[in-house]
C-alpha atoms as a PDB file:
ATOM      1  CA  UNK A   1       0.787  18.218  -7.030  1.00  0.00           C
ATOM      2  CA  UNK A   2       3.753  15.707  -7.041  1.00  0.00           C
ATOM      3  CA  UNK A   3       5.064  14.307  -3.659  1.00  0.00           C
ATOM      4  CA  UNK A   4       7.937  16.554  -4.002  1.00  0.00           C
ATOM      5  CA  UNK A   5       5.982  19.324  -4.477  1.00  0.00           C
ATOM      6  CA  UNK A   6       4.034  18.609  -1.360  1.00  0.00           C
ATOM      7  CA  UNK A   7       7.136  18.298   0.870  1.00  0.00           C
ATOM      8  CA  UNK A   8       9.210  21.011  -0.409  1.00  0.00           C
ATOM      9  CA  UNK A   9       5.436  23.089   1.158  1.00  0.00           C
ATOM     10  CA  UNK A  10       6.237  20.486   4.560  1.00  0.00           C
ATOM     11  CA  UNK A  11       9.872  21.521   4.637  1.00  0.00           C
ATOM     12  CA  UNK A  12       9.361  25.425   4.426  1.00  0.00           C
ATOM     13  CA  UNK A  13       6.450  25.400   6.894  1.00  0.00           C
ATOM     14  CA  UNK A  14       9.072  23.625   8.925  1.00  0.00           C
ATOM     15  CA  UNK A  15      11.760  26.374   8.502  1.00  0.00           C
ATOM     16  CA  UNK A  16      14.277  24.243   7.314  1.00  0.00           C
ATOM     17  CA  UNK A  17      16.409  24.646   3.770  1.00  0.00           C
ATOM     18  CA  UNK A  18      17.555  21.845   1.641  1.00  0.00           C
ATOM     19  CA  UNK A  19      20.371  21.841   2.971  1.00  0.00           C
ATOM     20  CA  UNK A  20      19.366  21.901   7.247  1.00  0.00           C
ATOM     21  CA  UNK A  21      16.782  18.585   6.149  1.00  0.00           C
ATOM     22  CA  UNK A  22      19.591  16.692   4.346  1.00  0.00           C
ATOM     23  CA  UNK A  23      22.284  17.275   6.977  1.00  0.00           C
ATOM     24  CA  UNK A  24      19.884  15.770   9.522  1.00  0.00           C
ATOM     25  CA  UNK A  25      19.394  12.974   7.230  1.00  0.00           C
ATOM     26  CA  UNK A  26      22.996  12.195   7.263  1.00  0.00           C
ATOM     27  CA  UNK A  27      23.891  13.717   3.939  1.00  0.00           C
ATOM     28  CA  UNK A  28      26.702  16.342   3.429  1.00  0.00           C
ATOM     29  CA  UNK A  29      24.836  17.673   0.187  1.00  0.00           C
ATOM     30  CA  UNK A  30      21.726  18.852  -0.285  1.00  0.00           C
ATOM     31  CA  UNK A  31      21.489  16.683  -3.697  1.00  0.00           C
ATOM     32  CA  UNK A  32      19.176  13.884  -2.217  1.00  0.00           C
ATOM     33  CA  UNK A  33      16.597  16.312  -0.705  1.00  0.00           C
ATOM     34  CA  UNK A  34      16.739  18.280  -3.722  1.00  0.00           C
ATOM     35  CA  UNK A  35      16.469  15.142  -6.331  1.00  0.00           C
ATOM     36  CA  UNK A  36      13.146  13.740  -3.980  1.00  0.00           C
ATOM     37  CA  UNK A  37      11.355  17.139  -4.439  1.00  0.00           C
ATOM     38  CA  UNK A  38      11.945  17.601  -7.932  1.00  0.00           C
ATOM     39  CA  UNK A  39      10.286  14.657  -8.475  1.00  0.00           C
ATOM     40  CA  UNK A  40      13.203  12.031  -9.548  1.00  0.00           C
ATOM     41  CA  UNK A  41      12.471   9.631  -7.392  1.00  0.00           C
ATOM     42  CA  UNK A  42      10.277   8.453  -4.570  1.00  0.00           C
ATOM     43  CA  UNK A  43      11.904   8.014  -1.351  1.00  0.00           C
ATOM     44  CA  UNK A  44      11.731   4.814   0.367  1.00  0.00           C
ATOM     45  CA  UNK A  45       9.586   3.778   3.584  1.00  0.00           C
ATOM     46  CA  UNK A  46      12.658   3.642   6.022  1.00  0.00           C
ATOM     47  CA  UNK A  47      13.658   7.038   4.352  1.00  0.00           C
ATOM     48  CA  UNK A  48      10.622   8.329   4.350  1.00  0.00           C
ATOM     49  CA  UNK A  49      10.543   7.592   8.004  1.00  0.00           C
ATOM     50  CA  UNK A  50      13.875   9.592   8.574  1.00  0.00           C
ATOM     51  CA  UNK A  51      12.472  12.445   6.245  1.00  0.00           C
ATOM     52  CA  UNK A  52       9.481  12.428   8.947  1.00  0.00           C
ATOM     53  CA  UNK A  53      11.629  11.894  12.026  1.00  0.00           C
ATOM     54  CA  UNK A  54      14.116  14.875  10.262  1.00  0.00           C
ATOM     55  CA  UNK A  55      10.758  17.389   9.858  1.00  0.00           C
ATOM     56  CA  UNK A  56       8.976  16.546  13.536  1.00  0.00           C
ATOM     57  CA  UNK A  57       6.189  15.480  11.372  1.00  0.00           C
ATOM     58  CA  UNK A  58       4.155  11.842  12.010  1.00  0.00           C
ATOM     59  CA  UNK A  59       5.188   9.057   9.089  1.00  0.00           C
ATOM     60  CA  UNK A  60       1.634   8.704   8.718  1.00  0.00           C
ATOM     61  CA  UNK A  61       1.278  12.474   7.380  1.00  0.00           C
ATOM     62  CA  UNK A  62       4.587  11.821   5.138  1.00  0.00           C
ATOM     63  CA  UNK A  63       2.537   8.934   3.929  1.00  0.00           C
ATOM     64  CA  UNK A  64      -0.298   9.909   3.095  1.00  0.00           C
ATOM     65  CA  UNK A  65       1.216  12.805   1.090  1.00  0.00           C
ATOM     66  CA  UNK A  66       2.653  10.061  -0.733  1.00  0.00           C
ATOM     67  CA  UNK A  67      -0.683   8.341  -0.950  1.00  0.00           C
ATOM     68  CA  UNK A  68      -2.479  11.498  -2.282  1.00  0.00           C
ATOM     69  CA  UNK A  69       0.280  11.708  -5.199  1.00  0.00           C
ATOM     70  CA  UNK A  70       0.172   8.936  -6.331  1.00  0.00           C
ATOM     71  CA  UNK A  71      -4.080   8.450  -6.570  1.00  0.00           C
ATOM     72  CA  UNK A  72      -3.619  12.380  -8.312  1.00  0.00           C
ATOM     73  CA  UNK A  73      -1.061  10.439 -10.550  1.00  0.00           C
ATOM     74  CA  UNK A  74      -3.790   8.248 -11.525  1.00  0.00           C
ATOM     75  CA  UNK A  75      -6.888  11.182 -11.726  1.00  0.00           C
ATOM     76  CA  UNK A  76      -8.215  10.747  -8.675  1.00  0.00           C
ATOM     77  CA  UNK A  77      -8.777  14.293  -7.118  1.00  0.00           C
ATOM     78  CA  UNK A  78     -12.187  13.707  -5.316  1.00  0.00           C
ATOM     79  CA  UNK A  79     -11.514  14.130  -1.708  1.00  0.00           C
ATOM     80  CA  UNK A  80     -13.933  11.451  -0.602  1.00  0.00           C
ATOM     81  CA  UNK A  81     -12.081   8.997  -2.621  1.00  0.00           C
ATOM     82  CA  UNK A  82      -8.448   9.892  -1.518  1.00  0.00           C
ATOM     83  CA  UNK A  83      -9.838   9.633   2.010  1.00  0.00           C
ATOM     84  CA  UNK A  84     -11.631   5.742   1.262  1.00  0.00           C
ATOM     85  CA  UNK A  85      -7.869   4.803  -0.252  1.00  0.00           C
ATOM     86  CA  UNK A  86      -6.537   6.345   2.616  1.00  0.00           C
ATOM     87  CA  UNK A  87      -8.818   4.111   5.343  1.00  0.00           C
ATOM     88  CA  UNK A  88      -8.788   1.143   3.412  1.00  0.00           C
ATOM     89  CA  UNK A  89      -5.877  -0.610   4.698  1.00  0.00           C
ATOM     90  CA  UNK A  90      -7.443   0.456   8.372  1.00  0.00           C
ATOM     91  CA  UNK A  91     -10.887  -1.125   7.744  1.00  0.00           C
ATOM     92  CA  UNK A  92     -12.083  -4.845   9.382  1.00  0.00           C
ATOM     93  CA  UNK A  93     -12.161  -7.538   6.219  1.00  0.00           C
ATOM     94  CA  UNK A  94     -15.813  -7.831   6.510  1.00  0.00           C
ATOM     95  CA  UNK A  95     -16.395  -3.728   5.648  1.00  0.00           C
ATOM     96  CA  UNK A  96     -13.043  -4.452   3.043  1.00  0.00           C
ATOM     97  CA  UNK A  97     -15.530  -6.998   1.190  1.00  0.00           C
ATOM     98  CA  UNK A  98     -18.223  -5.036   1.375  1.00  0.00           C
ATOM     99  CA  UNK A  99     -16.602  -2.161  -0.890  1.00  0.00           C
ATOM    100  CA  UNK A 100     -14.492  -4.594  -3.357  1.00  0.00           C
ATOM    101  CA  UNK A 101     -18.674  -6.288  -3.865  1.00  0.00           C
ATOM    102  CA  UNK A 102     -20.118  -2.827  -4.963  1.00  0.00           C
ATOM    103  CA  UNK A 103     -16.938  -1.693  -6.924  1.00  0.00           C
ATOM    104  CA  UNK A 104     -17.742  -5.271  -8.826  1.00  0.00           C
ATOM    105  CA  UNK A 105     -21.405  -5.126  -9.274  1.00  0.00           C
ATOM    106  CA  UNK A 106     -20.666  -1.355 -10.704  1.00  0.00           C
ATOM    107  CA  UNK A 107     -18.034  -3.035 -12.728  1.00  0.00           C
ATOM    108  CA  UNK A 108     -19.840  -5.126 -14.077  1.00  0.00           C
ATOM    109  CA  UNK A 109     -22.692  -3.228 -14.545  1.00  0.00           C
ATOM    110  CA  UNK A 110     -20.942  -0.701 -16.826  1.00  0.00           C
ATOM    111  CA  UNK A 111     -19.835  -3.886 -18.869  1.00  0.00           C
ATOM    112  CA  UNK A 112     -23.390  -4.673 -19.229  1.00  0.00           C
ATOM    113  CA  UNK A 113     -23.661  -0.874 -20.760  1.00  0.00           C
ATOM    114  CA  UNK A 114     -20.991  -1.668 -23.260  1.00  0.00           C
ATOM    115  CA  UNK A 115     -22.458  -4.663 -24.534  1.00  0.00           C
END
């Protein structure tokens, strides 16, 4: 599911239409709120902040929606690997090197394989 999709599902569980979201976003049309959830483009992270402020909803949850998008974007559905992305930038340096050495020795393992 596409961010839009995913905050269209925010924005009803919220109550509010298109139009109610945008005008306490500052816009007089509902075009921007419409163009974000069909997908056209991404919002950025100070609007993403007002889209959060706008819904009551933490930035944090806004951005991790966006998070989970994008990694679905890319195939990644398993929800033990959304949640690792989603810690990562979180973790100490010493645990961050500890994951970036495994992903590598499984890298280059499977290189091995090839060979």
């Amino acid at each position: 599911m596409i961010f839009g999709q995913k905050l269209r599902k925010l924005r009803e569980k919220k109550g509010l239409t298109q139009q109610q979201l945008a005008e306490k976003l500052g816009f007089v049309s509902n075009s921007y709120v419409s163009e974000v959830e069909s997908g056209k483009f991404i919002p950025s992270e100070e609007k993403l902040r007002k889209i959060a402020k706008a819904l009551g909803a933490p930035f944090k949850e806004l951005n991790d929606l966006l998070l989970e998008s994008k990694l679905e974007q890319l195939g990644i559905k398993k929800p033990e690997l959304i949640s690792l992305f989603k810690d990562i930038p979180s973790l100490p340096e010493k645990d961050k090197k500890v994951i970036i050495n495994a992903y590598l020795k499984i890298k280059e393992r499977r290189q091995k394989k090839k060979s």
